[in-house]
Protein backbone atom coordinates (compact mmCIF):
# COMPACT_ATOMS: atom_id res chain seq x y z
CA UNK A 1 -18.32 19.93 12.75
CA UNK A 2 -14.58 19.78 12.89
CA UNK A 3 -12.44 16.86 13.18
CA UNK A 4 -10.92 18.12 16.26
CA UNK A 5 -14.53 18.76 17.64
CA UNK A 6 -15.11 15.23 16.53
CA UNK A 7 -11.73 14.13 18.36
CA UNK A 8 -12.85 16.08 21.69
CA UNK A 9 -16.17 14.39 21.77
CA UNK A 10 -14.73 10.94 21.34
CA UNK A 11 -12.02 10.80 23.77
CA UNK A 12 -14.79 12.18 26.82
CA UNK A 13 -15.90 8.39 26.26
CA UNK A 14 -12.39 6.65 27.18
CA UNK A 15 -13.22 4.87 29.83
CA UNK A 16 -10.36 3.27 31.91
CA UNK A 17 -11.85 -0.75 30.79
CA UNK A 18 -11.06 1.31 27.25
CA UNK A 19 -7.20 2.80 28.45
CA UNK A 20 -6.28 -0.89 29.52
CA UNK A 21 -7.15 -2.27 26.14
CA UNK A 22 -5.57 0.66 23.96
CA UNK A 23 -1.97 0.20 26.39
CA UNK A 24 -2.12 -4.22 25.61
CA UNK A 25 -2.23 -2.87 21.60
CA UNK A 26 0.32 -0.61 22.11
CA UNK A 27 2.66 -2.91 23.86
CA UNK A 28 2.37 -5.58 21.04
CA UNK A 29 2.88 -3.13 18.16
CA UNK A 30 4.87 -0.68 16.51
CA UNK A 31 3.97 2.54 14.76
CA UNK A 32 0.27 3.94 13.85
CA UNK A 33 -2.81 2.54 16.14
CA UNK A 34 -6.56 3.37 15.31
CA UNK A 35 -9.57 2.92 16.73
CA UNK A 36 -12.34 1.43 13.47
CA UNK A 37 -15.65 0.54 13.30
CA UNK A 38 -18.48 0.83 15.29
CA UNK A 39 -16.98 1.99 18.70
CA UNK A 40 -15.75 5.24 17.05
CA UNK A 41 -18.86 5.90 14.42
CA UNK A 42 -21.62 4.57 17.14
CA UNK A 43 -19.98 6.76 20.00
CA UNK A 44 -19.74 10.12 17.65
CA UNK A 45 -23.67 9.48 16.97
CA UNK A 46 -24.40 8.98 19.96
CA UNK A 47 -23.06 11.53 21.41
CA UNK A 48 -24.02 14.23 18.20
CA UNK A 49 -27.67 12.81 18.08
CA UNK A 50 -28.72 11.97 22.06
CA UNK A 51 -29.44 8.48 21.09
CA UNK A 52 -27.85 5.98 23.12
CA UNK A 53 -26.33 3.36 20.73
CA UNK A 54 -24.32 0.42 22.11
CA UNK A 55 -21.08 -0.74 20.79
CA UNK A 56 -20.00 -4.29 21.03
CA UNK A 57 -16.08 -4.27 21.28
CA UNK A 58 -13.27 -2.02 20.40
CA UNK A 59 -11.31 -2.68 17.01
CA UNK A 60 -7.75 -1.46 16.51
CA UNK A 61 -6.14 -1.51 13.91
CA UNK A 62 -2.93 -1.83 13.90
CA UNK A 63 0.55 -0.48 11.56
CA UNK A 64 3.04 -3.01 12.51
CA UNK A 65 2.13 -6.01 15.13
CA UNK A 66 4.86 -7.93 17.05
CA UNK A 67 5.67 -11.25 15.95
CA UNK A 68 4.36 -12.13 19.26
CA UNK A 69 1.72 -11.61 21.34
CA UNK A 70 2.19 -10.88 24.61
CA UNK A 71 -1.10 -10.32 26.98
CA UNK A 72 -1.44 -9.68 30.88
CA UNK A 73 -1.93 -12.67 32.89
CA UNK A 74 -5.84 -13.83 32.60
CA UNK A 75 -6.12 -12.23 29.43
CA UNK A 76 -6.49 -14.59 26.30
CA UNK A 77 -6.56 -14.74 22.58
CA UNK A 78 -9.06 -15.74 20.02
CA UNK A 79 -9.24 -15.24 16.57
CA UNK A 80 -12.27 -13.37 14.96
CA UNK A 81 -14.62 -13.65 11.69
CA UNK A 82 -11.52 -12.28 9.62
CA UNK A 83 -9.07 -14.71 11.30
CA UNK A 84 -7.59 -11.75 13.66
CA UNK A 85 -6.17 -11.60 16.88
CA UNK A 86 -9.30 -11.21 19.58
CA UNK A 87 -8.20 -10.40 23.52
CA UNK A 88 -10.56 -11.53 26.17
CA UNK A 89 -9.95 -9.86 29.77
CA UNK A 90 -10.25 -12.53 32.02
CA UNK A 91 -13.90 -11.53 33.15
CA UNK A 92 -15.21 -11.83 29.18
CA UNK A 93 -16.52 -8.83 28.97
CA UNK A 94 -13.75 -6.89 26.69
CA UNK A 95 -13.32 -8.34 23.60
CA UNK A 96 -10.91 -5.69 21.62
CA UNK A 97 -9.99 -6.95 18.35
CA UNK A 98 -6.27 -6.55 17.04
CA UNK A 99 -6.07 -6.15 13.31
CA UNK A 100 -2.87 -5.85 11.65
CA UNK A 101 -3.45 -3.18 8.69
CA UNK A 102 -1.66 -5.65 6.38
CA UNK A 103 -4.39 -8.31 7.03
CA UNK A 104 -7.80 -6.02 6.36
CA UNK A 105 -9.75 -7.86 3.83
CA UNK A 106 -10.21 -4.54 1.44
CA UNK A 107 -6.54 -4.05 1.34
CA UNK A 108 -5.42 -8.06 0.42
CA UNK A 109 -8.74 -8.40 -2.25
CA UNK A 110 -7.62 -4.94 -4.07
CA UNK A 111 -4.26 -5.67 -3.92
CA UNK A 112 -3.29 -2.47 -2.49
CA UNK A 113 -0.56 -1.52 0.37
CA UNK A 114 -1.63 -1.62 3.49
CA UNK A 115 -1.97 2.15 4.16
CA UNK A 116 -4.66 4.12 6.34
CA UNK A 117 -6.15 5.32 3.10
CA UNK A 118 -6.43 2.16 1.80
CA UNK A 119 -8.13 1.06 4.76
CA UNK A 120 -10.34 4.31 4.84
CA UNK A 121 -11.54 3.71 1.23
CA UNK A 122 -12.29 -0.07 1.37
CA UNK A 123 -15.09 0.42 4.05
CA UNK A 124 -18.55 -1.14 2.65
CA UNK A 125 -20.49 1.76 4.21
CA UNK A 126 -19.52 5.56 4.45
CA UNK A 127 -20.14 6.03 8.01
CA UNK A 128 -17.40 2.97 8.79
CA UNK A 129 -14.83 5.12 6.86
CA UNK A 130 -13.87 7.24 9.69
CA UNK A 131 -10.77 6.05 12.16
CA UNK A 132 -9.47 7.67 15.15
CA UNK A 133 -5.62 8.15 15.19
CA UNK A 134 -4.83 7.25 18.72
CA UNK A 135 -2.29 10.17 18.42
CA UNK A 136 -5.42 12.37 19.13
CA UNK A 137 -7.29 12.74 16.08
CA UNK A 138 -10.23 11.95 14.07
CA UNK A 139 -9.41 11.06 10.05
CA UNK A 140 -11.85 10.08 7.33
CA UNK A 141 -14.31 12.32 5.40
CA UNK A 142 -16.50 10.27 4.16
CA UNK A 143 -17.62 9.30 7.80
CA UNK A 144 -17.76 12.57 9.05
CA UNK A 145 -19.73 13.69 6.14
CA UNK A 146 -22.35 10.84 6.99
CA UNK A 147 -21.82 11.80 10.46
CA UNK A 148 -22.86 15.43 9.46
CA UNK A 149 -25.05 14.32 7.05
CA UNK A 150 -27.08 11.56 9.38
CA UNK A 151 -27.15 8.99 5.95
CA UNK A 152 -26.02 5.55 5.60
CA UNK A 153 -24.98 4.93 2.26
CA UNK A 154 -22.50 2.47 0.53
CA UNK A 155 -18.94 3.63 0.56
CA UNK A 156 -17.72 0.70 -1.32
CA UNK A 157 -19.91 -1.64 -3.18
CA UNK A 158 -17.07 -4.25 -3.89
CA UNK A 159 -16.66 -4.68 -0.01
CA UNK A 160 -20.54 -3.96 0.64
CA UNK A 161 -21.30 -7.16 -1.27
CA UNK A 162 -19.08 -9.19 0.26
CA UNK A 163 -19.35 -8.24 3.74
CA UNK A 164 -23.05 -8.34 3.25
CA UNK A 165 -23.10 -11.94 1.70
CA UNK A 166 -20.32 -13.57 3.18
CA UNK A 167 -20.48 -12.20 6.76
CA UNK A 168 -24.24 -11.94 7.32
CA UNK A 169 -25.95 -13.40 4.96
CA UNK A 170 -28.06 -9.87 3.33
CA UNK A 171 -28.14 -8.06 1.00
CA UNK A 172 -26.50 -4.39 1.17
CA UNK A 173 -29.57 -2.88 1.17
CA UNK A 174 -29.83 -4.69 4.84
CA UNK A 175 -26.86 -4.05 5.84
CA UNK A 176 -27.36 -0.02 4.80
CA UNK A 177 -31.06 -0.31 6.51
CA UNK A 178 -29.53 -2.39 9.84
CA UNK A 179 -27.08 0.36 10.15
CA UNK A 180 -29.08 3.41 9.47
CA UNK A 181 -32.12 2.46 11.84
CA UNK A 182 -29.84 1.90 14.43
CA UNK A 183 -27.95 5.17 14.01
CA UNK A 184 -31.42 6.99 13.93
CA UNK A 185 -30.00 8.19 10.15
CA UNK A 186 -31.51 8.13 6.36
CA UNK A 187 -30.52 4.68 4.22
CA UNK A 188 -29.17 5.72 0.86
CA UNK A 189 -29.01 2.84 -1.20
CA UNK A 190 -27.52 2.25 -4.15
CA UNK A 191 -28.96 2.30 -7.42
């Protein structure tokens, strides 16, 4: 399976709630947008596998915000678990969340610039280190290798431990078993 097969797959699932949300990040940014996290890994194994897997909100991620925010009228801001930017459409039911590539937690604890790779590299499980480039294409290898692969392993065990601890309260083996059974995939876990 192809990254451009991947690409194809993903964008049949842009829905127009999902066009709205993508044109409020572009309009209060500069530069590179991605989509991260669930929403792109859940959709591609969803649609791969048959198995209908629900995705709670949209992440972007974001190369260089505006200073300010700017949101259509009913819209409003919270901040999420990582102290991000979170939009609310005025119904509550999209909840995109708007994360400067600067602020990811990987990049600040490992010191490192805030580059996609960076980003791509820090991800506490393999199948979260995949990003679509809202140009129109699908980056990471490690996530489409788990994708191919249907395992749920540790990517990073640095950033598995502390999202793990400090975010839910598990261990990584959880988090790797959560993820996996939900994904219909193997658990690899870590020695």
């Amino acid at each position: 399976m192809t990254a451009e097969q991947l690409t194809e797959i993903l964008q049949r699932r842009f829905t127009p709630d999902f066009r709205e949300q993508l044109e409020i990040v572009r309009r209060n940014s500069r530069g590179k947008i991605w989509v991260i996290g669930g929403f792109v890994y859940k959709t591609l194994a969803s649609e791969l596998y048959g198995r209908e897997i629900k995705t709670k909100d949209v992440d972007f991620l974001v190369e260089n915000p505006n200073p300010e925010i700017v949101l259509p009228e009913g819209w409003k801001i919270t901040l999420n678990h990582f102290g991000n930017p979170k939009f609310i459409s005025p119904d509550g039911k999209e909840k995109p969340d708007f994360v400067p590539l600067a602020r990811v937690y990987s990049i600040l604890k490992r010191r490192l610039p805030p580059e996609i790779e960076n980003y791509l590299s820090g991800t506490p499980l393999n199948v979260q280190s995949i990003a679509y480039e809202v140009d129109g294409r699908i980056i990471g290898d490690a996530g489409i290798s788990a994708l191919e692969k249907r395992v749920v392993a540790v990517h990073n065990l640095d950033m598995a431990k502390d999202v793990a601890y400090w975010i839910y309260n598990k261990t990584v083996n959880d988090i790797i078993k959560k993820a996996a059974d939900e994904l219909g995939f193997q658990a690899e876990y870590p020695n």
